[in-house]
N, C-alpha and C. Protein backbone atom coordinates (compact mmCIF):
# COMPACT_ATOMS: atom_id res chain seq x y z
N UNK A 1 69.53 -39.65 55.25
CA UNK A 1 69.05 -40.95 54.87
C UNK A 1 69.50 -41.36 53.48
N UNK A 2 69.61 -40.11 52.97
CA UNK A 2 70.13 -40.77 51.67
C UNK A 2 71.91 -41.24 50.79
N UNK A 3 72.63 -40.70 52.03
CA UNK A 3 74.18 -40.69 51.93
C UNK A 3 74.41 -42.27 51.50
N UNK A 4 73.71 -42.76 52.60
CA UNK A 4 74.00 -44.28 52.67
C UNK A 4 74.18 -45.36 51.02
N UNK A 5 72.76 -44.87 50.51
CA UNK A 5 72.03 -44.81 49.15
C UNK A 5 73.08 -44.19 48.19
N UNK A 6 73.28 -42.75 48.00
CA UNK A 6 73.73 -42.96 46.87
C UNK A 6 75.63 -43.38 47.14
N UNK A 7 76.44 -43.72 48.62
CA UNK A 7 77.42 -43.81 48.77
C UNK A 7 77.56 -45.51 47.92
N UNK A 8 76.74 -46.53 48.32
CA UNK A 8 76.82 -47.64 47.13
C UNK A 8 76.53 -47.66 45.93
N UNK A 9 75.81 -46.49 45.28
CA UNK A 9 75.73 -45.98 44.12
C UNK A 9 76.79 -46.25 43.50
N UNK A 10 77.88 -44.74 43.90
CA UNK A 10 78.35 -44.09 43.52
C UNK A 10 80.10 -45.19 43.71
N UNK A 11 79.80 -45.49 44.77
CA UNK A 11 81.36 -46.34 45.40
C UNK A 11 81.77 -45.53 46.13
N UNK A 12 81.71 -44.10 46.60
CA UNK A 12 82.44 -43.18 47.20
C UNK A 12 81.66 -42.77 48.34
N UNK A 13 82.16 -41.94 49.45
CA UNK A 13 81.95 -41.69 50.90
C UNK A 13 82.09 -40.61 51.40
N UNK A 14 82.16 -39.26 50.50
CA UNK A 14 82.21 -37.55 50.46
C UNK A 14 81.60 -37.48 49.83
N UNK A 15 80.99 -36.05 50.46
CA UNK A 15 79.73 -35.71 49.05
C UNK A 15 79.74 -34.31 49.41
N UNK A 16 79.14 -33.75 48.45
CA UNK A 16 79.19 -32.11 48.59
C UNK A 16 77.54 -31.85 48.01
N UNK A 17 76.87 -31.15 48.83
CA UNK A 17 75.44 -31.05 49.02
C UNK A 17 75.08 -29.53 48.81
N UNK A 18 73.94 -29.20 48.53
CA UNK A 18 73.46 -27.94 48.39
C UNK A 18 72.10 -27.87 49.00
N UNK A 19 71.67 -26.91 49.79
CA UNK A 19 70.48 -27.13 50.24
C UNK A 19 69.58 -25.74 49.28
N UNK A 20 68.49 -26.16 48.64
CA UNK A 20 68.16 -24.90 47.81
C UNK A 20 66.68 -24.28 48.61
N UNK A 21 67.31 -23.47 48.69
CA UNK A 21 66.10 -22.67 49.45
C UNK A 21 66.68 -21.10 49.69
N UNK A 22 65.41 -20.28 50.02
CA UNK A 22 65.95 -18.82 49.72
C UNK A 22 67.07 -18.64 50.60
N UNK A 23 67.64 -19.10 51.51
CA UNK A 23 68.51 -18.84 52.61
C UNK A 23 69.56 -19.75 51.95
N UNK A 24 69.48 -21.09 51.72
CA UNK A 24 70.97 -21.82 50.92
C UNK A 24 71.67 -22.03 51.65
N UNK A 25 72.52 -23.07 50.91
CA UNK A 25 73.59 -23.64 52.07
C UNK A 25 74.33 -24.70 51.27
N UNK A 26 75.60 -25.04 51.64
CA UNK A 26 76.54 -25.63 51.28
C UNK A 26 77.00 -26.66 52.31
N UNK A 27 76.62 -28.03 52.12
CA UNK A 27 77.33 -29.14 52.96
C UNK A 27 78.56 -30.00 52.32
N UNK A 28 79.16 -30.17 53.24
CA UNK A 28 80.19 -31.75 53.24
C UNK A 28 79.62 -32.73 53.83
N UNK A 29 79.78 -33.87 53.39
CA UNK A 29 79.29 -34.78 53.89
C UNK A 29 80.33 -35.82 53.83
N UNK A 30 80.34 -37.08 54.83
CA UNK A 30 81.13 -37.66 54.90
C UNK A 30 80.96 -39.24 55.76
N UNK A 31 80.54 -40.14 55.35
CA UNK A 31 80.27 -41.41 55.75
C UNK A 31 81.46 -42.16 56.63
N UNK A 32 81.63 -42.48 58.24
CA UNK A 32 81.92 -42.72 58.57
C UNK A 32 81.47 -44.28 59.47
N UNK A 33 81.50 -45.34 58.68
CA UNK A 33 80.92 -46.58 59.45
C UNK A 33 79.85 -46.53 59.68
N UNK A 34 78.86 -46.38 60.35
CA UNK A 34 77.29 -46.12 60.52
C UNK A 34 76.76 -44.70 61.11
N UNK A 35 77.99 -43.65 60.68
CA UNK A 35 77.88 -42.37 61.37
C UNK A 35 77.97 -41.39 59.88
N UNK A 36 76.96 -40.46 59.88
CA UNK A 36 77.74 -39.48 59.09
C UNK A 36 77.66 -37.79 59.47
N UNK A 37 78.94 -37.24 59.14
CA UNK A 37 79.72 -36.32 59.19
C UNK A 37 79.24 -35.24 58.60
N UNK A 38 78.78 -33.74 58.96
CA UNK A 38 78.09 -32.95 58.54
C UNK A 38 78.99 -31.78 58.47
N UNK A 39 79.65 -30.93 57.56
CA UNK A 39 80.35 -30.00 58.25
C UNK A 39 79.40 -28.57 56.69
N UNK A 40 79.60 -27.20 57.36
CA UNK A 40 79.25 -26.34 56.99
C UNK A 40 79.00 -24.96 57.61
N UNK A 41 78.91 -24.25 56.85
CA UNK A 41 78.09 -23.01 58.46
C UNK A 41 77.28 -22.96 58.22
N UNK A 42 76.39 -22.44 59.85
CA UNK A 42 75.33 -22.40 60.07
C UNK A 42 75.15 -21.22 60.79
N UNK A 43 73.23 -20.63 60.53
CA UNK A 43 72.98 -19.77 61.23
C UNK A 43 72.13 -20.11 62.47
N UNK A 44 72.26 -19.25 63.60
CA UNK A 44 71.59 -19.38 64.38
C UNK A 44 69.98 -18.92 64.22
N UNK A 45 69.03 -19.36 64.95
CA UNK A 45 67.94 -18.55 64.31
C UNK A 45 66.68 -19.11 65.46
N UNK A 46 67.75 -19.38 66.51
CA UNK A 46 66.25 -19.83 67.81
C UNK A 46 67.67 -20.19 69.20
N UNK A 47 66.60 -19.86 69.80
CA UNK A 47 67.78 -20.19 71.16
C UNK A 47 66.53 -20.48 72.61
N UNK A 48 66.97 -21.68 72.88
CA UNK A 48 65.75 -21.69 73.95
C UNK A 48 66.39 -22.51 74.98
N UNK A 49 65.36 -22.96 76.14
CA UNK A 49 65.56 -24.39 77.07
C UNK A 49 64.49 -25.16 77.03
N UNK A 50 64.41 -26.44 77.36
CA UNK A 50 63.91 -27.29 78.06
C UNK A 50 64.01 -28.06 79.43
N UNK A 51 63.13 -28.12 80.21
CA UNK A 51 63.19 -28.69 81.19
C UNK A 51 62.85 -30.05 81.73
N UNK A 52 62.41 -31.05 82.01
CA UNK A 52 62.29 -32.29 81.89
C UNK A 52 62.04 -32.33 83.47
């Protein structure tokens, strides 16, 4: 929610993110028209189904 925000801030449309928490993490981010672009690794840490 906030890419949008600081992308007219800033004038720019990449961003490089940090998530702080004991586990951490490193994003790209990347504003594409009304879409944005998430890239990083990730851990797995649940695996399930749903049925409907």
């Amino acid at each position: 929610m906030l890419a949008p925000i600081w992308a007219r801030k800033l004038n720019k449309i990449d961003f490089n993110a940090r998530q702080i928490s004991p586990r951490g993490g490193n994003l790209k981010l990347s504003l594409e028209g009304d879409r944005l672009n998430i890239t990083g690794e990730a851990v797995l840490y649940m695996k399930g189904e749903i049925y409907v």
